[in-house]
N, C-alpha and C. Protein backbone atom coordinates (compact mmCIF):
# COMPACT_ATOMS: atom_id res chain seq x y z
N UNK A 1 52.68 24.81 -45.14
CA UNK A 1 52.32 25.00 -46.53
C UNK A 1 53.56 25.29 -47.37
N UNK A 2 54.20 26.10 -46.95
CA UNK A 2 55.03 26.48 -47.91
C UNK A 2 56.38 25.43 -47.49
N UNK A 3 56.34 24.67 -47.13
CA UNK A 3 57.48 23.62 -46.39
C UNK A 3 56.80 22.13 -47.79
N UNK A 4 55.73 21.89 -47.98
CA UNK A 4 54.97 20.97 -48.61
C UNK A 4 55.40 21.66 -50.38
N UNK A 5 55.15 22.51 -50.52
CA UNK A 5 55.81 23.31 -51.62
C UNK A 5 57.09 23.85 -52.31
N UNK A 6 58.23 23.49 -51.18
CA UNK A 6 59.43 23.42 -51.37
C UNK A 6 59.64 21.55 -51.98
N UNK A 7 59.07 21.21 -50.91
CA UNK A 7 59.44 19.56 -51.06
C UNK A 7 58.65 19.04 -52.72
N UNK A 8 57.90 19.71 -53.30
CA UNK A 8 56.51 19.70 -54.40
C UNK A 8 57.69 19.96 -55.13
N UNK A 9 58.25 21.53 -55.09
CA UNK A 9 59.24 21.67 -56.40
C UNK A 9 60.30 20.85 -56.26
N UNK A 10 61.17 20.61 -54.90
CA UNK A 10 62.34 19.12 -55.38
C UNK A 10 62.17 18.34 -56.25
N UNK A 11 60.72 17.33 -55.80
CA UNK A 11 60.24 16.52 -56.41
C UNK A 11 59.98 16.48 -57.99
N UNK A 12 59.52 17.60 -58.13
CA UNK A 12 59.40 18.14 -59.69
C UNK A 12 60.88 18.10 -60.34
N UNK A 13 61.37 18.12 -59.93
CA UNK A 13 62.77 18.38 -60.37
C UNK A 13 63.33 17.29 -60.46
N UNK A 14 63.47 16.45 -59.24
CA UNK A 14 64.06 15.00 -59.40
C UNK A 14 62.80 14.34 -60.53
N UNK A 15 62.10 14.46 -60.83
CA UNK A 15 61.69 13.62 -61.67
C UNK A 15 61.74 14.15 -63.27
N UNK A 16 61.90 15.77 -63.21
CA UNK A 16 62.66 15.92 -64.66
C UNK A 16 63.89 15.52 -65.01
N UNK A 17 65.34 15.75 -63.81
CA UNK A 17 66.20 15.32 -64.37
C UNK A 17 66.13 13.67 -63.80
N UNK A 18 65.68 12.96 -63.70
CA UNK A 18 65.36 11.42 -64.30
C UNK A 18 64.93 10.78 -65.15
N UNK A 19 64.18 12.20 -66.22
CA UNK A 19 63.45 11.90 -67.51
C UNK A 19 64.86 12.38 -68.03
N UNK A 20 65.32 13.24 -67.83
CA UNK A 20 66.68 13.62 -68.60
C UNK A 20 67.93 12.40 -68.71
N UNK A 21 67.91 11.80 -67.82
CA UNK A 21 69.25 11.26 -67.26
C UNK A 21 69.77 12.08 -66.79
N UNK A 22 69.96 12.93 -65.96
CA UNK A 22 70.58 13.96 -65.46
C UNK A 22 70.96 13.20 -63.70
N UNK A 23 71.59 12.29 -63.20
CA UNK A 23 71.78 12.05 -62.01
C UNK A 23 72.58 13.20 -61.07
N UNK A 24 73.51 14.07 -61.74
CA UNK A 24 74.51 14.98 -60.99
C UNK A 24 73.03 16.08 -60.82
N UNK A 25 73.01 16.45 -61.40
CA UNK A 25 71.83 17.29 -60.90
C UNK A 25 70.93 16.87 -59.87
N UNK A 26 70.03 15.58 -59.97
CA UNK A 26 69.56 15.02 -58.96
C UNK A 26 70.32 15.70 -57.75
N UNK A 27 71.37 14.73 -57.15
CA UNK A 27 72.50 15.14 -56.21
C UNK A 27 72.30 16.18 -55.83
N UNK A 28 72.80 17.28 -56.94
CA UNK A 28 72.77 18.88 -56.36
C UNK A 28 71.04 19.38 -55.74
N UNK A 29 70.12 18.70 -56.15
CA UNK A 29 68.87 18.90 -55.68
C UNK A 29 68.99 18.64 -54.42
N UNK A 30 69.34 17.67 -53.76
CA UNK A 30 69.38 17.31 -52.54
C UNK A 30 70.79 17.91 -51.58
N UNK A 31 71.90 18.38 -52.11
CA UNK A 31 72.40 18.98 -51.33
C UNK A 31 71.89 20.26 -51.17
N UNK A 32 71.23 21.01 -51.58
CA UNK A 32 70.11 22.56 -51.75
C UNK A 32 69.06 22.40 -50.77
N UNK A 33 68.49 21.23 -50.66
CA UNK A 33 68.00 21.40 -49.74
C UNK A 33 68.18 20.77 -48.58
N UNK A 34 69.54 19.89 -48.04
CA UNK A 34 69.65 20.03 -47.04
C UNK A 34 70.24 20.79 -45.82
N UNK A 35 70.21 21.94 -46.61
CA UNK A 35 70.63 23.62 -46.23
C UNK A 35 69.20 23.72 -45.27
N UNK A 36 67.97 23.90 -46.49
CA UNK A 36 67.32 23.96 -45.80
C UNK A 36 66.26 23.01 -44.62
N UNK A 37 66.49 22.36 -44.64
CA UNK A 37 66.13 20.77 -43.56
C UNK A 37 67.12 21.78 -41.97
N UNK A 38 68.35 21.47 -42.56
CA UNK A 38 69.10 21.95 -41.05
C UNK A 38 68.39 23.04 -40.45
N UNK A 39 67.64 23.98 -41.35
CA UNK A 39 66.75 24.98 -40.56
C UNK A 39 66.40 25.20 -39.92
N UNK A 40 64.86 24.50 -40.53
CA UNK A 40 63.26 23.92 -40.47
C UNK A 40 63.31 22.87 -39.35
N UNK A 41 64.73 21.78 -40.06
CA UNK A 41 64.74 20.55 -38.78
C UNK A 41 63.33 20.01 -39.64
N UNK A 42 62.71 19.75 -40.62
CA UNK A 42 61.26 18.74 -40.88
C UNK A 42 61.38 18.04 -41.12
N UNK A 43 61.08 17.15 -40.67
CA UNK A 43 61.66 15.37 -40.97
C UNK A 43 61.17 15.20 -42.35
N UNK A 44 60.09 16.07 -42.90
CA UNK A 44 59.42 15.67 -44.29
C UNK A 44 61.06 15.63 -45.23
N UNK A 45 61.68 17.09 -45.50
CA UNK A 45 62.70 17.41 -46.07
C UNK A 45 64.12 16.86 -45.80
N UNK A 46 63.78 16.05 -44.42
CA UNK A 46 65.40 15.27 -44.19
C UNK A 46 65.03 14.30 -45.04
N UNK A 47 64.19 13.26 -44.75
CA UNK A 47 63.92 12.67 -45.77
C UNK A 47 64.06 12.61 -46.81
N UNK A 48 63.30 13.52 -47.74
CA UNK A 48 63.29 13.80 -48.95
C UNK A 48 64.77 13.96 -49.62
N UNK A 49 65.60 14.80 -48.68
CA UNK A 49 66.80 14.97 -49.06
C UNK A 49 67.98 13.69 -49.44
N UNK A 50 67.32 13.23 -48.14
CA UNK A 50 67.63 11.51 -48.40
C UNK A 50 67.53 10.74 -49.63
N UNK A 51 66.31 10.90 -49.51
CA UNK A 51 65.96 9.71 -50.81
C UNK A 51 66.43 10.42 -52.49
N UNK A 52 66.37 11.76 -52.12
CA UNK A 52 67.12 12.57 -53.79
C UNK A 52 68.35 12.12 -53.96
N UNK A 53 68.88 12.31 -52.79
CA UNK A 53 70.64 11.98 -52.80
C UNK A 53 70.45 10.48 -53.41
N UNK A 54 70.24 9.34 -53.06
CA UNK A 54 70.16 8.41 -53.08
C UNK A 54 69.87 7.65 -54.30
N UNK A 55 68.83 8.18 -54.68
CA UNK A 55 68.65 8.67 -56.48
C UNK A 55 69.51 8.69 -57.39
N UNK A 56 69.73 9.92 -56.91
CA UNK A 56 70.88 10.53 -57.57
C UNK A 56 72.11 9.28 -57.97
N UNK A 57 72.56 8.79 -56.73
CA UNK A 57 73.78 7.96 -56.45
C UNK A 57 73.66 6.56 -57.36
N UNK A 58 72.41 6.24 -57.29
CA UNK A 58 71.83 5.02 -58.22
C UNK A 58 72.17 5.05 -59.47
N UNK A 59 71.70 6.23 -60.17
CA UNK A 59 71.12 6.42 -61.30
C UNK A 59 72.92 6.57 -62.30
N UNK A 60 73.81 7.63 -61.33
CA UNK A 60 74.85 7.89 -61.85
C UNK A 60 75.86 6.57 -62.03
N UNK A 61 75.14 5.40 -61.48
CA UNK A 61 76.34 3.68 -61.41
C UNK A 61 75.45 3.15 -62.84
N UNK A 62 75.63 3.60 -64.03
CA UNK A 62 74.69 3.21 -65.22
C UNK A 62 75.18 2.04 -65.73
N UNK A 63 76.19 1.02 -65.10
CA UNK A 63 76.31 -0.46 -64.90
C UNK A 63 74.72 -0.78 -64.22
N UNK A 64 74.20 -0.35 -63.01
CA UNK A 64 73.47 -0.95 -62.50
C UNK A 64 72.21 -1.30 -63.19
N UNK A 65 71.92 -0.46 -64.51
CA UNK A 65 70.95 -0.74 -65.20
C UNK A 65 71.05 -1.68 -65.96
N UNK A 66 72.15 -2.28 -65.62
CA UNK A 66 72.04 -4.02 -66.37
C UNK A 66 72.16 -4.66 -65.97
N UNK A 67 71.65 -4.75 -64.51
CA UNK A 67 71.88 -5.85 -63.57
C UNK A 67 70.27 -6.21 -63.52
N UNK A 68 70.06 -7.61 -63.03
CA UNK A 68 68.99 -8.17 -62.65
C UNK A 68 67.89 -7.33 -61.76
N UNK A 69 67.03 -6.91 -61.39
CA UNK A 69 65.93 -6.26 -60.77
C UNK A 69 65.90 -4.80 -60.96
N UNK A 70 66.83 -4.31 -61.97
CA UNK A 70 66.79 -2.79 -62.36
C UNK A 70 65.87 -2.30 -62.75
N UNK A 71 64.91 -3.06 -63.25
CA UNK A 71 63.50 -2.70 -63.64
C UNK A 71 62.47 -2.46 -62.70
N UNK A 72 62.55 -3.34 -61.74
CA UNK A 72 61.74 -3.11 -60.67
C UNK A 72 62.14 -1.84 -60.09
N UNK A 73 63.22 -1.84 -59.61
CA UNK A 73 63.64 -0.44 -58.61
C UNK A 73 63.21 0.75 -59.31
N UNK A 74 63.51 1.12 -60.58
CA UNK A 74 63.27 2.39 -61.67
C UNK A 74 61.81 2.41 -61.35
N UNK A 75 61.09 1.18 -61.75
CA UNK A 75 59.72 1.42 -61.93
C UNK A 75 59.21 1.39 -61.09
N UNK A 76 59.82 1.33 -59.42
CA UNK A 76 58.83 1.57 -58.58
C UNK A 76 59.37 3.44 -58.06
N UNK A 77 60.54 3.45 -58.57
CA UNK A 77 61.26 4.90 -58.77
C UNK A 77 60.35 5.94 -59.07
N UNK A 78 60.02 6.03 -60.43
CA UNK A 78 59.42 6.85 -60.79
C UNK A 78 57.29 6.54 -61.14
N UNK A 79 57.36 5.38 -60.04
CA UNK A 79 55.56 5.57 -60.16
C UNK A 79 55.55 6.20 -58.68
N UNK A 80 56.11 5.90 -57.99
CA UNK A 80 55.96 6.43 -56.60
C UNK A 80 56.51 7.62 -56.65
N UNK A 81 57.56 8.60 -57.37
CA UNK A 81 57.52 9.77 -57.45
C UNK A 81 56.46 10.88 -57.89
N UNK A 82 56.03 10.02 -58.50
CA UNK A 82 54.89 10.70 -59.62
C UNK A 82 53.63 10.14 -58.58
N UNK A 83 53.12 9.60 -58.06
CA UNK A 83 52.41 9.39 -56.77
C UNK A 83 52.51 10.40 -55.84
N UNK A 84 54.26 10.52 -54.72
CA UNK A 84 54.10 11.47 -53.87
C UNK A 84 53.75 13.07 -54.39
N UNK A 85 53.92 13.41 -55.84
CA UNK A 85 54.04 14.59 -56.61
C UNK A 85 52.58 14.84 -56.41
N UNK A 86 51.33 13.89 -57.14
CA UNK A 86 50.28 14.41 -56.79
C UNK A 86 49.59 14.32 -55.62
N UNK A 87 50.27 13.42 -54.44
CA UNK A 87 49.90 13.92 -53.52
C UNK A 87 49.98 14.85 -52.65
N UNK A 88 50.97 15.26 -53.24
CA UNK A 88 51.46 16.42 -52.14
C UNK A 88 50.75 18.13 -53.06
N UNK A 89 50.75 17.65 -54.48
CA UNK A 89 50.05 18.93 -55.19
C UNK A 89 48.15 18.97 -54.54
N UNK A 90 47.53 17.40 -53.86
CA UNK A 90 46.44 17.70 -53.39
C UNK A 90 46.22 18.06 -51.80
N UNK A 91 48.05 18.31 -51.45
CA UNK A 91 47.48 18.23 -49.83
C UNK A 91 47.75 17.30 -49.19
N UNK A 92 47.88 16.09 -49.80
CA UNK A 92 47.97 14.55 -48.95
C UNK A 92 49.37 14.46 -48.51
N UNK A 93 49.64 15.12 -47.54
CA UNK A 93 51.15 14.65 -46.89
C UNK A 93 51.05 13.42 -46.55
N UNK A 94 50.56 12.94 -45.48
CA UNK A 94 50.60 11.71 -44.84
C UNK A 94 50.69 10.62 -46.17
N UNK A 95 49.94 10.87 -47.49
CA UNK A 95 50.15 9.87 -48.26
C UNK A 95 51.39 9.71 -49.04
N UNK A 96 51.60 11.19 -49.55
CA UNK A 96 53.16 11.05 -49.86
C UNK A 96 53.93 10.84 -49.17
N UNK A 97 54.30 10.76 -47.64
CA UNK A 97 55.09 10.15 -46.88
C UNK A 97 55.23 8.47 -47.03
N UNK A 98 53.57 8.20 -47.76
CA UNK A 98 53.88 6.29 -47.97
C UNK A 98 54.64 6.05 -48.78
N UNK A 99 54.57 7.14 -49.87
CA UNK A 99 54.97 6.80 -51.66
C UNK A 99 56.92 7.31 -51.33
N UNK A 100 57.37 8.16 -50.56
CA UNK A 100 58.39 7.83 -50.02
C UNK A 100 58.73 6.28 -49.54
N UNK A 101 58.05 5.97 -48.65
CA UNK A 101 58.46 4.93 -47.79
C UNK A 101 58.69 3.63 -48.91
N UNK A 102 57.65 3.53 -49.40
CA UNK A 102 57.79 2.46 -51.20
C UNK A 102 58.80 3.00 -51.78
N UNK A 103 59.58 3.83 -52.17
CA UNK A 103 60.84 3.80 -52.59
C UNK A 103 61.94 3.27 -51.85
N UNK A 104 61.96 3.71 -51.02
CA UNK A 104 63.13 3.15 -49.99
C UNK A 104 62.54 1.85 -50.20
N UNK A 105 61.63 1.09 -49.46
CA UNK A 105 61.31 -0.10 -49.47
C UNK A 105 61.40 -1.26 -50.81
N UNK A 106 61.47 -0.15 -51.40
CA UNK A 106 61.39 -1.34 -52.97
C UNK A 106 63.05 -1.67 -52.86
N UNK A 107 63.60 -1.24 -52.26
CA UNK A 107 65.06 -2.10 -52.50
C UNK A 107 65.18 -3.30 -51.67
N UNK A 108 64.24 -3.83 -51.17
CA UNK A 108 63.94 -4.36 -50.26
C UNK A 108 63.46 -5.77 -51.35
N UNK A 109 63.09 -5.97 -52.50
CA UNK A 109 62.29 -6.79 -53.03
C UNK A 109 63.77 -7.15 -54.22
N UNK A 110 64.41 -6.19 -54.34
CA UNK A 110 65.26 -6.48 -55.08
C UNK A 110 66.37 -7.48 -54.78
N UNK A 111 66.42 -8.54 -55.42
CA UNK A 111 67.14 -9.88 -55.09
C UNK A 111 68.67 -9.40 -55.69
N UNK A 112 69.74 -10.11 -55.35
CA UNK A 112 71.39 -10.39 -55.70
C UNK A 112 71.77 -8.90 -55.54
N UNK A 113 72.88 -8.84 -56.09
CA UNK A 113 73.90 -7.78 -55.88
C UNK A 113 73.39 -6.21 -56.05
N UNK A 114 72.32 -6.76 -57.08
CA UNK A 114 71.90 -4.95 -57.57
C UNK A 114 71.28 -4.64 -56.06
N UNK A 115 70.72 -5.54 -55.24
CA UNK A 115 69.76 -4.90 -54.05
C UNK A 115 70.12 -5.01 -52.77
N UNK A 116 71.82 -5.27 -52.57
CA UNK A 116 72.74 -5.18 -51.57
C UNK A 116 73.32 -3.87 -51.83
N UNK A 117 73.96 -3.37 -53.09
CA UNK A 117 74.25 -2.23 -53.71
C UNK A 117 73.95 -0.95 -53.59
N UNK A 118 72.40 -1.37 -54.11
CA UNK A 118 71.43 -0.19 -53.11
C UNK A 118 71.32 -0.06 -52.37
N UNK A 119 71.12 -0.93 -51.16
CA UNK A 119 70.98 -0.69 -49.63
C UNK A 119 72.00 0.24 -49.33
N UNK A 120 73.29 -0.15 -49.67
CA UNK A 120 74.46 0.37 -49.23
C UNK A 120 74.61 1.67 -49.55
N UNK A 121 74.07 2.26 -50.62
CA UNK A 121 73.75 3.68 -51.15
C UNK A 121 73.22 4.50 -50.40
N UNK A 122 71.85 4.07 -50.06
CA UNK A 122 71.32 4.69 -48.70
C UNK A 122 71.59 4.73 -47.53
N UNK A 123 71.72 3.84 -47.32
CA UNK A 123 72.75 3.76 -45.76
C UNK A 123 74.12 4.39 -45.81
N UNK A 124 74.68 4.38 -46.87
CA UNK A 124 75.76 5.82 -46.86
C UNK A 124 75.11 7.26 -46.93
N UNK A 125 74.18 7.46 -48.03
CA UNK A 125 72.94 8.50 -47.63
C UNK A 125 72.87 9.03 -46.65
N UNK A 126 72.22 8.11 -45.78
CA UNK A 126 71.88 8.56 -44.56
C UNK A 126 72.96 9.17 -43.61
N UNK A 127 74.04 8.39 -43.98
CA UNK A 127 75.35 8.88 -43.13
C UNK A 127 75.25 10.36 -43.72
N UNK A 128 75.93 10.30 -44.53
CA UNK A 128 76.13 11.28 -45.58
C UNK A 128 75.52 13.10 -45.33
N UNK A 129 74.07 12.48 -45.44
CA UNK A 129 73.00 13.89 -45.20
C UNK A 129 73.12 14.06 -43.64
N UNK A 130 73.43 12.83 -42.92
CA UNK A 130 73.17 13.80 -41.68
C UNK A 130 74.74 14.07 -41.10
N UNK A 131 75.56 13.85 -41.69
CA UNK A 131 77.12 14.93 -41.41
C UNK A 131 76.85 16.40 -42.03
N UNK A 132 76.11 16.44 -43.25
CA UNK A 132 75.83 17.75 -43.63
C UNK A 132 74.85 18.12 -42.54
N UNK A 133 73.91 18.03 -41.82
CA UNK A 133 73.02 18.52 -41.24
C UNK A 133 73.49 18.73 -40.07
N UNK A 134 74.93 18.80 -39.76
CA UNK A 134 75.83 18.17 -38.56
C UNK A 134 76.40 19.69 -38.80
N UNK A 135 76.96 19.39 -40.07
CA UNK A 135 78.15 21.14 -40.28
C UNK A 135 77.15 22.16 -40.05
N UNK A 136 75.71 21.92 -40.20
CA UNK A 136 75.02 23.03 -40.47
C UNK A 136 74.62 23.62 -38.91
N UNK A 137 74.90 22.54 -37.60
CA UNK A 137 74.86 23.01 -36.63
C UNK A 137 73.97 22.15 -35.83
N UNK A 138 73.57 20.93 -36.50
CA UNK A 138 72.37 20.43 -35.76
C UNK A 138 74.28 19.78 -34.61
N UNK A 139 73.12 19.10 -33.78
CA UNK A 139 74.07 18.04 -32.92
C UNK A 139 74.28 16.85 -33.13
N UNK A 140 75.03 15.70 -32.80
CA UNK A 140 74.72 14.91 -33.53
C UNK A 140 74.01 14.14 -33.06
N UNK A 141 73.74 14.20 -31.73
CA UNK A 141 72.71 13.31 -31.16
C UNK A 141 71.40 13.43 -31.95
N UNK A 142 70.93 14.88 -32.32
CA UNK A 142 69.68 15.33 -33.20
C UNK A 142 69.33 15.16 -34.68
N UNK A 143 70.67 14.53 -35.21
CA UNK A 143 70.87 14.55 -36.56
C UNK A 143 70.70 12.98 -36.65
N UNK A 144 71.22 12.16 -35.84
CA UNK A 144 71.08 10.79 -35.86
C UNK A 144 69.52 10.20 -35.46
N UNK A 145 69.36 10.66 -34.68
CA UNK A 145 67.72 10.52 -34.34
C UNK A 145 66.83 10.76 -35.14
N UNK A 146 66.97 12.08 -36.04
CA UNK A 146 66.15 13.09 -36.84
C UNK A 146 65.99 11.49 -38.46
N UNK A 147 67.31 11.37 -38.94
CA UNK A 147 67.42 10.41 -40.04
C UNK A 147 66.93 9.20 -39.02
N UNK A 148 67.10 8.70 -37.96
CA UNK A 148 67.18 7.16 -38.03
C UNK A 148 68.50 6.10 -37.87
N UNK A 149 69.72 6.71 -37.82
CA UNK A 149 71.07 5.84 -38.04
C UNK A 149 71.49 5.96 -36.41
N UNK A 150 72.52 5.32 -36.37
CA UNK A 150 72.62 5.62 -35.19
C UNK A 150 74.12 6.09 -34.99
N UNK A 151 73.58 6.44 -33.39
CA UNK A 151 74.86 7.96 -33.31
C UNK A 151 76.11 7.04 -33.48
N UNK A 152 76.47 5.80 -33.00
CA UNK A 152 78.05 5.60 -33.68
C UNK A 152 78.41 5.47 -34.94
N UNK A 153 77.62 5.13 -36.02
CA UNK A 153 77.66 5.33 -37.47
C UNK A 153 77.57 6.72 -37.58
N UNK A 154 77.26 7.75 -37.18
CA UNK A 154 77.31 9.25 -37.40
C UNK A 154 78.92 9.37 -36.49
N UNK A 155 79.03 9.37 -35.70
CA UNK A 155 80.02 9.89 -34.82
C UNK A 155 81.46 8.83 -35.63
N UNK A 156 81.32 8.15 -35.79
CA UNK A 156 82.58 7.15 -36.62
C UNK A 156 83.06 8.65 -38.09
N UNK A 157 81.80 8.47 -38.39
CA UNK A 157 81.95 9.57 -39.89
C UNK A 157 82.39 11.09 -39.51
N UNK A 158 82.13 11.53 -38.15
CA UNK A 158 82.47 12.77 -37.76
C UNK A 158 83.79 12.54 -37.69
N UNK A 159 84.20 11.55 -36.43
CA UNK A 159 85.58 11.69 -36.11
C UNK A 159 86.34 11.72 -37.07
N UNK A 160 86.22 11.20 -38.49
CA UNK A 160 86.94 11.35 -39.62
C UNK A 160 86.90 12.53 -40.17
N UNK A 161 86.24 13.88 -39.90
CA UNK A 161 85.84 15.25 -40.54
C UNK A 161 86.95 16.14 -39.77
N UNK A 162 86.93 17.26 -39.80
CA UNK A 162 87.50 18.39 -39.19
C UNK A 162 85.93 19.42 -39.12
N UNK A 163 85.11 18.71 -38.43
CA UNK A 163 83.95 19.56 -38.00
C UNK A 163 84.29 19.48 -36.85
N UNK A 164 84.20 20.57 -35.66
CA UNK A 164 84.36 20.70 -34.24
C UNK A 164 83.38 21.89 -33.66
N UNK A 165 82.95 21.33 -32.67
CA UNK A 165 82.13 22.45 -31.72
C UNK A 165 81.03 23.16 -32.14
N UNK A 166 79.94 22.03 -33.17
CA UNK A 166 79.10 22.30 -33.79
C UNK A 166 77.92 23.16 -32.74
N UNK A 167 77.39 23.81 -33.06
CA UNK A 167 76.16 24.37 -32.55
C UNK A 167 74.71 23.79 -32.62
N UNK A 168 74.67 23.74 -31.16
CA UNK A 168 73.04 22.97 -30.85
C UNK A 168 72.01 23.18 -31.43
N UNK A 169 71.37 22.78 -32.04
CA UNK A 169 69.77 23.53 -32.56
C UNK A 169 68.97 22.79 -31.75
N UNK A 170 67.50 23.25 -31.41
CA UNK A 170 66.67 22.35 -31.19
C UNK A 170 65.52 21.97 -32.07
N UNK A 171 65.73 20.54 -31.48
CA UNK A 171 64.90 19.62 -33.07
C UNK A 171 63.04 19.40 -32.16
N UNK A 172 62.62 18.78 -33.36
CA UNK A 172 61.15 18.06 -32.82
C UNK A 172 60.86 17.41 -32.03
N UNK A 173 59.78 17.68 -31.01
CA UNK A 173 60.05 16.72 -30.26
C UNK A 173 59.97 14.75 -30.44
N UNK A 174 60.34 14.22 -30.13
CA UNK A 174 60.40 12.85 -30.33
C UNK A 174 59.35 12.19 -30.57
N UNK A 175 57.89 12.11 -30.04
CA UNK A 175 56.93 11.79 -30.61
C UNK A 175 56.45 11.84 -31.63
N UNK A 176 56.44 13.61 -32.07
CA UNK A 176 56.12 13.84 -33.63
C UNK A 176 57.42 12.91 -34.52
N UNK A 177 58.34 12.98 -34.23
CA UNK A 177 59.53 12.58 -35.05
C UNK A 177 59.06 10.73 -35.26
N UNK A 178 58.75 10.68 -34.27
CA UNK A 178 58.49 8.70 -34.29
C UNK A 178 57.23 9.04 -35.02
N UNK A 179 56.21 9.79 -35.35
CA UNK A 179 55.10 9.45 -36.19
C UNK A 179 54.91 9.69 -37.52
N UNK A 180 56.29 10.90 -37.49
CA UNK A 180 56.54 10.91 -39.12
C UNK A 180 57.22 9.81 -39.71
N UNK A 181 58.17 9.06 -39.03
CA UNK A 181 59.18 7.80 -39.23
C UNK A 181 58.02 7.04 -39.23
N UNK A 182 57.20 6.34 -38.95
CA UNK A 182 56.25 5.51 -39.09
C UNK A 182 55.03 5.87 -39.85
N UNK A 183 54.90 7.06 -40.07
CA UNK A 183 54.12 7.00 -41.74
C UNK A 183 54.77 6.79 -42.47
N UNK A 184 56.35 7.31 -42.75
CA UNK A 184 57.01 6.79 -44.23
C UNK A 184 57.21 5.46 -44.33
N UNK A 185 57.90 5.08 -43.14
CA UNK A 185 58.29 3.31 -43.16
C UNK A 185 57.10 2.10 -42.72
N UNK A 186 56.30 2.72 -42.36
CA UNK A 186 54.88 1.71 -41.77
C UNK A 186 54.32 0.99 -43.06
């Protein structure tokens, strides 16, 4: 409950400062809470952290809003935010995990450069959040699994850090982890 209610107020937030134009803020939303993800370890909030960052990263390239399919991505941006928002204000995790998964996925529909661009955003993302979830002590075997990337795209990005002799946490077990990954992306 109160894990569904952290992720409720992010959300609230990334979608005010997107009414704002506020992208740096976005950002800082998602580095705040991937403090707390390294915790918890909830795949709901790695996620989430994910896709804020990612946001964030979009929104601040304000060239990209004059590229071809910018309309689509925004507008599937903020109907599916405003989707997972009331689902998660009624309870419906499993459904806001879809209205996640349609964001990520809508870059997927986006044709030419604007929707190679994006990909590449998230897929640095993903790097990205799980080196932070790395300093915070996860492992990286657990941090790569936990996002989805895989450990030599994490471990390439480490060897470039001065992080050493991180501390083990233990994560979810793998089943639950494959059924939350396949409600968001299914």
């Amino acid at each position: 409950m109160e894990e569904r209610e952290n992720i409720l107020s992010i959300l609230k937030g990334v979608r005010r400062f997107i009414q704002e134009d506020n992208p740096h803020e976005i950002k800082e939303l998602s580095n705040r809470v991937v403090s707390q993800a390294a915790i918890t370890q909830n795949p709901d909030t790695i996620v989430v952290a994910v896709l804020v960052y990612s946001i964030g990263k979009v929104l601040e390239r304000e060239y990209y809003r004059k590229m071809h399919g910018w309309d689509l991505f925004y507008s599937s941006v903020t109907k599916n935010l405003n989707s997972s928002i009331k689902a998660l204000e009624r309870g419906e995790i499993d459904k806001a995990r879809v209205y996640y998964g349609r964001i990520r996925n809508s870059i997927n529909s986006i044709e030419g450069n604007l929707g190679i661009y994006i990909k590449d955003i998230f897929r640095k993302a993903e790097i990205n959040k799980a080196f932070k979830l790395y300093e915070h002590g996860l492992s990286s075997e657990q941090t790569a699994n936990l996002l989805g990337i895989s450990l030599w795209d994490l471990s390439s990005y480490i060897g470039q850090s001065h992080i050493s002799n991180a501390k083990h946490a233990i994560s979810l077990p793998i089943k639950k982890r494959i059924k939350i990954a396949e409600d968001i992306f299914g």
